[in-house]
PDB file of N, CA and C in Angstrom:
ATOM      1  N   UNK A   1       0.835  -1.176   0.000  1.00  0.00           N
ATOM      2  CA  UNK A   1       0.000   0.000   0.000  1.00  0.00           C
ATOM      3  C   UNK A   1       0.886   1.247   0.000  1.00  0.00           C
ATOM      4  N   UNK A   2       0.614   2.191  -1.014  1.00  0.00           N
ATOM      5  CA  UNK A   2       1.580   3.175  -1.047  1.00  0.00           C
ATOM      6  C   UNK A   2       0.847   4.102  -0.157  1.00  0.00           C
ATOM      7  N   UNK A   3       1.796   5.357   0.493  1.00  0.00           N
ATOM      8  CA  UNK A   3       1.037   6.427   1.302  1.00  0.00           C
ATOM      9  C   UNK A   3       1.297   7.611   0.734  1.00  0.00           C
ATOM     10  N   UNK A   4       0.923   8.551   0.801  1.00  0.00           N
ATOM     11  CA  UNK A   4       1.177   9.885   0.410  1.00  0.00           C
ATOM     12  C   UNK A   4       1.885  10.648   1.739  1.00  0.00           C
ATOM     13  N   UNK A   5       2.431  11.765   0.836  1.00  0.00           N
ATOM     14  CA  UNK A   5       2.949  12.356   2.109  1.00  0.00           C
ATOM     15  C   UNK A   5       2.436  14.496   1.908  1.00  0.00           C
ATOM     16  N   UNK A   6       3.432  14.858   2.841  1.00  0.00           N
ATOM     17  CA  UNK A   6       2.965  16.417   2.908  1.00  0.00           C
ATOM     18  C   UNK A   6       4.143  16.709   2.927  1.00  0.00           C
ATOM     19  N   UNK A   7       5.018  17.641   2.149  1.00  0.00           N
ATOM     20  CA  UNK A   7       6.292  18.308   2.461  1.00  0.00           C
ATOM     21  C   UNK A   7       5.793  19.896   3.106  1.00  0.00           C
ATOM     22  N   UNK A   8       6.354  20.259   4.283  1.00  0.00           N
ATOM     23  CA  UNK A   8       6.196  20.734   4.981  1.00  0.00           C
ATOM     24  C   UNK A   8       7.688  21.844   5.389  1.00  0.00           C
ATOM     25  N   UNK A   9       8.607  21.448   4.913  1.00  0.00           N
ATOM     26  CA  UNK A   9       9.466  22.398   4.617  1.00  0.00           C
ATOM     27  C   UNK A   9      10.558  21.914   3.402  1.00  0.00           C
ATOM     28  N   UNK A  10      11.575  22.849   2.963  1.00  0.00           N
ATOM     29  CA  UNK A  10      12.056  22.391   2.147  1.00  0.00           C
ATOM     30  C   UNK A  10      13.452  23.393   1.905  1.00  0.00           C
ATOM     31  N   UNK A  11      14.329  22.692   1.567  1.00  0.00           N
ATOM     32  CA  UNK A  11      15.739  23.720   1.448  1.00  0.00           C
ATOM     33  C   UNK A  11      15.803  24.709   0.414  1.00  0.00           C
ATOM     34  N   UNK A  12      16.657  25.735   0.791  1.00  0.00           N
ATOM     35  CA  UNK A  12      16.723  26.500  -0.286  1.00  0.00           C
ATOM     36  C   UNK A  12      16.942  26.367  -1.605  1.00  0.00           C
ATOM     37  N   UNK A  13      17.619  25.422  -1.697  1.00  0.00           N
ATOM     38  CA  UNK A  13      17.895  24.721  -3.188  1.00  0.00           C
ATOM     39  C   UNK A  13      16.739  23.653  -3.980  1.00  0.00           C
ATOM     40  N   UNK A  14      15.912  23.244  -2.997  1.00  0.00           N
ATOM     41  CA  UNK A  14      15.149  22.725  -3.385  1.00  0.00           C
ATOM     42  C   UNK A  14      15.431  20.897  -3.573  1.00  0.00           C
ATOM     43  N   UNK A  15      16.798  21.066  -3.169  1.00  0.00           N
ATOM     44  CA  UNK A  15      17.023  19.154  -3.227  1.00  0.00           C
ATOM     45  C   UNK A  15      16.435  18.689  -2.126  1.00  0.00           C
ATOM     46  N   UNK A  16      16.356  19.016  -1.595  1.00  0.00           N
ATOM     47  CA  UNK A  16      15.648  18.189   0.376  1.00  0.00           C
ATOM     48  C   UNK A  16      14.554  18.636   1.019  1.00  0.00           C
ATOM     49  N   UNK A  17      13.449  18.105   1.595  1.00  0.00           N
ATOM     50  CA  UNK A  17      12.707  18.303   1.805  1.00  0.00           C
ATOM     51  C   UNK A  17      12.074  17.339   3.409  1.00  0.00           C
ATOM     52  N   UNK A  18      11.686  17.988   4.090  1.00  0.00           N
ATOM     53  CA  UNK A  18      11.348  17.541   5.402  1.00  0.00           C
ATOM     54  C   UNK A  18       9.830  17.034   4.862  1.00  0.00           C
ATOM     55  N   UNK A  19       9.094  15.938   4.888  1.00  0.00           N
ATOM     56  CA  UNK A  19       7.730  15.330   5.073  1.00  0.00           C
ATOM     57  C   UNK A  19       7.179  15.071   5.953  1.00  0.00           C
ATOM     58  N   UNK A  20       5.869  14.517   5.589  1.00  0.00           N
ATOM     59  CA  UNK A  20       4.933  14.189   6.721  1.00  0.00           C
ATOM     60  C   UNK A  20       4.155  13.103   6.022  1.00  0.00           C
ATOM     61  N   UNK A  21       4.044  11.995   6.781  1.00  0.00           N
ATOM     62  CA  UNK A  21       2.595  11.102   6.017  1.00  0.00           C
ATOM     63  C   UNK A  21       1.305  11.491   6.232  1.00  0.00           C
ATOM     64  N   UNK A  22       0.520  11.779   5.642  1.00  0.00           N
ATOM     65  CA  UNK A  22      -0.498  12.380   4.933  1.00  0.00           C
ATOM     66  C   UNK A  22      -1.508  12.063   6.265  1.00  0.00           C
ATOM     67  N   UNK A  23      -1.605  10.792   6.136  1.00  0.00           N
ATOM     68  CA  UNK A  23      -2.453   9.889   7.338  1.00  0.00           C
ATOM     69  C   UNK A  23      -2.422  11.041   8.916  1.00  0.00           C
ATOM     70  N   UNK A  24      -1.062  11.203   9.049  1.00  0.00           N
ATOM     71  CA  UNK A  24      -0.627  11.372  10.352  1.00  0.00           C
ATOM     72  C   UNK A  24      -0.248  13.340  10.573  1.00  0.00           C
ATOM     73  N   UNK A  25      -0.132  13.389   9.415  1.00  0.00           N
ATOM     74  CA  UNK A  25       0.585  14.870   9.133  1.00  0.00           C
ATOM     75  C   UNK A  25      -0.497  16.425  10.257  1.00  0.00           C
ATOM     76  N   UNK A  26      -2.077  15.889  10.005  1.00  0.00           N
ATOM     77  CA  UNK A  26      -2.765  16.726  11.160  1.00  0.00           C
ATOM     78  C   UNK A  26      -2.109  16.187  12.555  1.00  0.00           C
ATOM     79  N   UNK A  27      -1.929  15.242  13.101  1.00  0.00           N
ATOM     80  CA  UNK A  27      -2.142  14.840  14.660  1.00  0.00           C
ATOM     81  C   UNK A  27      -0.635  15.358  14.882  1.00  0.00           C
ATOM     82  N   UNK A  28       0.405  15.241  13.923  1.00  0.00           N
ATOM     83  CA  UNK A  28       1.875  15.847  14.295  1.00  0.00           C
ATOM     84  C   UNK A  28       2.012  16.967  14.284  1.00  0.00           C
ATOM     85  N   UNK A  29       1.708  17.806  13.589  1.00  0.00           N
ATOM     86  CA  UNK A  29       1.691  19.430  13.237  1.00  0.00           C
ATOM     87  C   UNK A  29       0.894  19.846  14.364  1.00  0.00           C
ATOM     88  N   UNK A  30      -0.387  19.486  14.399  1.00  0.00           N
ATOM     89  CA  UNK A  30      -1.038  20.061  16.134  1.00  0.00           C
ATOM     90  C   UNK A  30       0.111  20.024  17.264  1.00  0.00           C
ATOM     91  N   UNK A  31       0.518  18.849  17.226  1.00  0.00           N
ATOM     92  CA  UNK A  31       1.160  18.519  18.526  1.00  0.00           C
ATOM     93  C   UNK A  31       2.009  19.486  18.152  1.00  0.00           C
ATOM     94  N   UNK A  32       3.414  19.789  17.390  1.00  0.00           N
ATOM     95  CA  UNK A  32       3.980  20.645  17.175  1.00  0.00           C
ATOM     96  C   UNK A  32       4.081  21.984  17.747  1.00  0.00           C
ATOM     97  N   UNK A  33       2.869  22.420  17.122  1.00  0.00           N
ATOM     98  CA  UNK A  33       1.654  23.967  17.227  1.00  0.00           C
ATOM     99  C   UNK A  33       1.856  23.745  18.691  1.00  0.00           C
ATOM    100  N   UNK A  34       1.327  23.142  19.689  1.00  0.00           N
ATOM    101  CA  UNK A  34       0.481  23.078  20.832  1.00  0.00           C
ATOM    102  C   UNK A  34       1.990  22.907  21.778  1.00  0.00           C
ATOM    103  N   UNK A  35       2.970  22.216  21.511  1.00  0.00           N
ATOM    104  CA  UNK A  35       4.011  22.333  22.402  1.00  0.00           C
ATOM    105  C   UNK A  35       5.564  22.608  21.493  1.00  0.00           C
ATOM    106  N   UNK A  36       5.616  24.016  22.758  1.00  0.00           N
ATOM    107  CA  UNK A  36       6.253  25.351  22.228  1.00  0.00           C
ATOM    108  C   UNK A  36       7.866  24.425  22.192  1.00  0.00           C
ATOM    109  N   UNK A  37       8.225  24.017  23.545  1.00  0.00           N
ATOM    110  CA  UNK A  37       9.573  23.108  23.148  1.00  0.00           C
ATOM    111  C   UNK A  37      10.246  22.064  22.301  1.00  0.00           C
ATOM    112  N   UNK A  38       8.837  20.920  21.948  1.00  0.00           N
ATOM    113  CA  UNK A  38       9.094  20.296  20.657  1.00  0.00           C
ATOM    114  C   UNK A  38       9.403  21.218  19.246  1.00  0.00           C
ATOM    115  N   UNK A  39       8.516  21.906  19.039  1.00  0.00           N
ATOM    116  CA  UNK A  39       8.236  22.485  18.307  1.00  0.00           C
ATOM    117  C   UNK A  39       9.648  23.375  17.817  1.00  0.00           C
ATOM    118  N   UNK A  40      10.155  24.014  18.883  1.00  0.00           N
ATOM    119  CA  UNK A  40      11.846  24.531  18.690  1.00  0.00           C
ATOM    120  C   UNK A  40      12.547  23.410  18.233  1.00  0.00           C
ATOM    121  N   UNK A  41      12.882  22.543  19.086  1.00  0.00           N
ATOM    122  CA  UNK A  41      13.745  21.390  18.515  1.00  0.00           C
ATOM    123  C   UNK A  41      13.539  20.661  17.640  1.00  0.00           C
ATOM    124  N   UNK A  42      12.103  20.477  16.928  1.00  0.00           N
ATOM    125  CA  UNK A  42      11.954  19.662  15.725  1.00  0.00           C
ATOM    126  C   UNK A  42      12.597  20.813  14.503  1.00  0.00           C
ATOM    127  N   UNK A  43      12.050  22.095  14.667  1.00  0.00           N
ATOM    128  CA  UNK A  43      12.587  22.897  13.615  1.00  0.00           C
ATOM    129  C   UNK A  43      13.873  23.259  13.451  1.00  0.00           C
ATOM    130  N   UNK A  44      14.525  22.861  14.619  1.00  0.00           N
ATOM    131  CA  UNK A  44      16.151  23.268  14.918  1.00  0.00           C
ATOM    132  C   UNK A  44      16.743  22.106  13.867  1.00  0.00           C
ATOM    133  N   UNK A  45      15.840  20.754  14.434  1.00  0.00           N
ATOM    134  CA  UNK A  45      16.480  19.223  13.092  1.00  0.00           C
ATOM    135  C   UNK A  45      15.932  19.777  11.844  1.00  0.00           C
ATOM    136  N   UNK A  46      15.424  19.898  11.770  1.00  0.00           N
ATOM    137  CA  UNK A  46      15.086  20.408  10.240  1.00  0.00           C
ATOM    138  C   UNK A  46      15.681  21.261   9.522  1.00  0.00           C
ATOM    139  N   UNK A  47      16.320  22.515  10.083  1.00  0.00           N
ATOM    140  CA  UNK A  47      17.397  23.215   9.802  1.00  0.00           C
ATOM    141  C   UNK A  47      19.278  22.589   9.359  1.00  0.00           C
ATOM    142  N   UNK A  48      18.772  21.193  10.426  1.00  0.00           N
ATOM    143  CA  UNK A  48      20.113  20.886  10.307  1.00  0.00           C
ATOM    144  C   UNK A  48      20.382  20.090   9.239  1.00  0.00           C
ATOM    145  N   UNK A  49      19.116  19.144   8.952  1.00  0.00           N
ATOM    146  CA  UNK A  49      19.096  18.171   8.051  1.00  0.00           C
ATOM    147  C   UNK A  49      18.802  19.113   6.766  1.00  0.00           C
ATOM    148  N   UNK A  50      17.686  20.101   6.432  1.00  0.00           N
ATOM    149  CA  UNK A  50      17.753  20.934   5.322  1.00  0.00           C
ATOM    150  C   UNK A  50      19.295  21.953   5.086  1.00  0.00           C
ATOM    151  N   UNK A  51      20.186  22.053   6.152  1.00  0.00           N
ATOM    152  CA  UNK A  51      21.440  22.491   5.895  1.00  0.00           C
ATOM    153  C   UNK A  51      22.618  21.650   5.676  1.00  0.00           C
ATOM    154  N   UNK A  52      22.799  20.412   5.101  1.00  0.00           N
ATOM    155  CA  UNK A  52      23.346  19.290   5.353  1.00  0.00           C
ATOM    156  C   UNK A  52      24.341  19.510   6.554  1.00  0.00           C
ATOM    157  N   UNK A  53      23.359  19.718   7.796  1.00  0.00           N
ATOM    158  CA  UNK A  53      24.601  19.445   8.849  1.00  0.00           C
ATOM    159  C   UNK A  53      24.497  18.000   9.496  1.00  0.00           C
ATOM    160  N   UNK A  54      25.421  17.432  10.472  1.00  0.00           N
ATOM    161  CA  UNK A  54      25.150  16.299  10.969  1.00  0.00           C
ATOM    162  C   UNK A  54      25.085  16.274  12.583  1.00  0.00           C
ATOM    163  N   UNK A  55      23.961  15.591  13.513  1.00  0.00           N
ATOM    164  CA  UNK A  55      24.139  15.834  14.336  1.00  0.00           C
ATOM    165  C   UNK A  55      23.777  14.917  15.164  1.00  0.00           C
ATOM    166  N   UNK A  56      24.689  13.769  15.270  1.00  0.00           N
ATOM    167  CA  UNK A  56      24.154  12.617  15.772  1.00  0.00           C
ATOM    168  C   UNK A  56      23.355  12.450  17.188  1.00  0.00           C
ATOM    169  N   UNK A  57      23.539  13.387  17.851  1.00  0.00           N
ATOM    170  CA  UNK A  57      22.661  13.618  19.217  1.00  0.00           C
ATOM    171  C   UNK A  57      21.175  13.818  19.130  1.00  0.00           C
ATOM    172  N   UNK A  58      21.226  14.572  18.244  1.00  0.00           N
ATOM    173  CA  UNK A  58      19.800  14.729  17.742  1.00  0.00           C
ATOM    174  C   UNK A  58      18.964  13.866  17.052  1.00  0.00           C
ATOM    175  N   UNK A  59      19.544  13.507  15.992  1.00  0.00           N
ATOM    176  CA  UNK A  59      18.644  12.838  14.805  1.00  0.00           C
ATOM    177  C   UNK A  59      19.969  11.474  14.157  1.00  0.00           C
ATOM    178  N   UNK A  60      19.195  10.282  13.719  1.00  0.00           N
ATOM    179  CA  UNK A  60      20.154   9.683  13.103  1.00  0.00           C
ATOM    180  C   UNK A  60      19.601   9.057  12.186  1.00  0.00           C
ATOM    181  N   UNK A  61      19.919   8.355  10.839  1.00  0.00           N
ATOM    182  CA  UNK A  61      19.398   7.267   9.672  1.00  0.00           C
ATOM    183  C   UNK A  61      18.771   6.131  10.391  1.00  0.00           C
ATOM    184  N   UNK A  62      17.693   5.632  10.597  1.00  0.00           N
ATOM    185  CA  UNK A  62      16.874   4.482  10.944  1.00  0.00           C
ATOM    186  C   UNK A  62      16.965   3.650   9.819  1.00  0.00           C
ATOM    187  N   UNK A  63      17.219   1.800  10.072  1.00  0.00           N
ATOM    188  CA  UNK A  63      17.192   1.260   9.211  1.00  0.00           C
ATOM    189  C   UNK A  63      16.512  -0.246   9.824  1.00  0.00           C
ATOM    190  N   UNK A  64      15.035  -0.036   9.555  1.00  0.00           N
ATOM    191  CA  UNK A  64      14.212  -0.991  10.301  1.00  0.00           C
ATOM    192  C   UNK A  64      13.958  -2.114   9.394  1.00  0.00           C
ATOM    193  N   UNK A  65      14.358  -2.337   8.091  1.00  0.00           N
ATOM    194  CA  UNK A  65      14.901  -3.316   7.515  1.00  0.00           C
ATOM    195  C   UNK A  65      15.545  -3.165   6.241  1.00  0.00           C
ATOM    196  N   UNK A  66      15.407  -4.017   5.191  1.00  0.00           N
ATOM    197  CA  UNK A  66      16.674  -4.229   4.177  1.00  0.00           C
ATOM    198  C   UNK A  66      15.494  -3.604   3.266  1.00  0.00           C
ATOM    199  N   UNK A  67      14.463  -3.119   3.244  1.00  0.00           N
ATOM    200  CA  UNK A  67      13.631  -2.405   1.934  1.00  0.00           C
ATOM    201  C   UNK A  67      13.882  -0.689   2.387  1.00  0.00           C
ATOM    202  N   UNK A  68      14.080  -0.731   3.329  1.00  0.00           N
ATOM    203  CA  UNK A  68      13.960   0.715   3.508  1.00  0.00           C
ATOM    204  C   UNK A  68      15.501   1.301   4.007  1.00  0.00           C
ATOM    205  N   UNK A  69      16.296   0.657   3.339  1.00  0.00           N
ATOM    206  CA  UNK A  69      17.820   0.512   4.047  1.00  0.00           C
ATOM    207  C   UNK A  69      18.235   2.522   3.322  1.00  0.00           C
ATOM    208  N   UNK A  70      18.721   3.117   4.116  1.00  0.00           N
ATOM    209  CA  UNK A  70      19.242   4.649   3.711  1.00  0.00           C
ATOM    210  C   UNK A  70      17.962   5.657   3.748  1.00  0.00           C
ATOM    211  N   UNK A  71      17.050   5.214   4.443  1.00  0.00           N
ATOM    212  CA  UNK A  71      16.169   6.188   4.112  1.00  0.00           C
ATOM    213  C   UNK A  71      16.136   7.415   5.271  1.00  0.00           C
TER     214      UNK A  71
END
């Protein structure tokens, strides 16, 4: 079953783009909206990952099996 998604921000260049699955994209963005500290630190990763920075404390590549390996 394929899903759709929502890009929700995106780099200046236009190669990278932060998503959302479509399904889920209202109940995350509220939560977001509604708490002021997530909400800093999710946009802080998003900055980092739309700036190719790396920051392993924060955020890292998940690889929950061999179909979705680099994503």
């Amino acid at each position: 079953m394929k899903r759709k998604a929502v890009i929700i921000r995106e780099s200046e260049d236009g190669k990278k783009c932060i998503a959302v699955d479509r399904e889920n994209a209202e109940v995350l963005l509220k939560f977001f909206h509604q708490n002021r500290r997530y909400k800093k630190k999710f946009n802080h990763i998003c900055d980092l990952i739309l700036g190719n920075h790396t920051n392993r404390e924060l955020y890292d590549k998940e690889e929950p099996d061999k179909k979705s390996k680099g994503v």
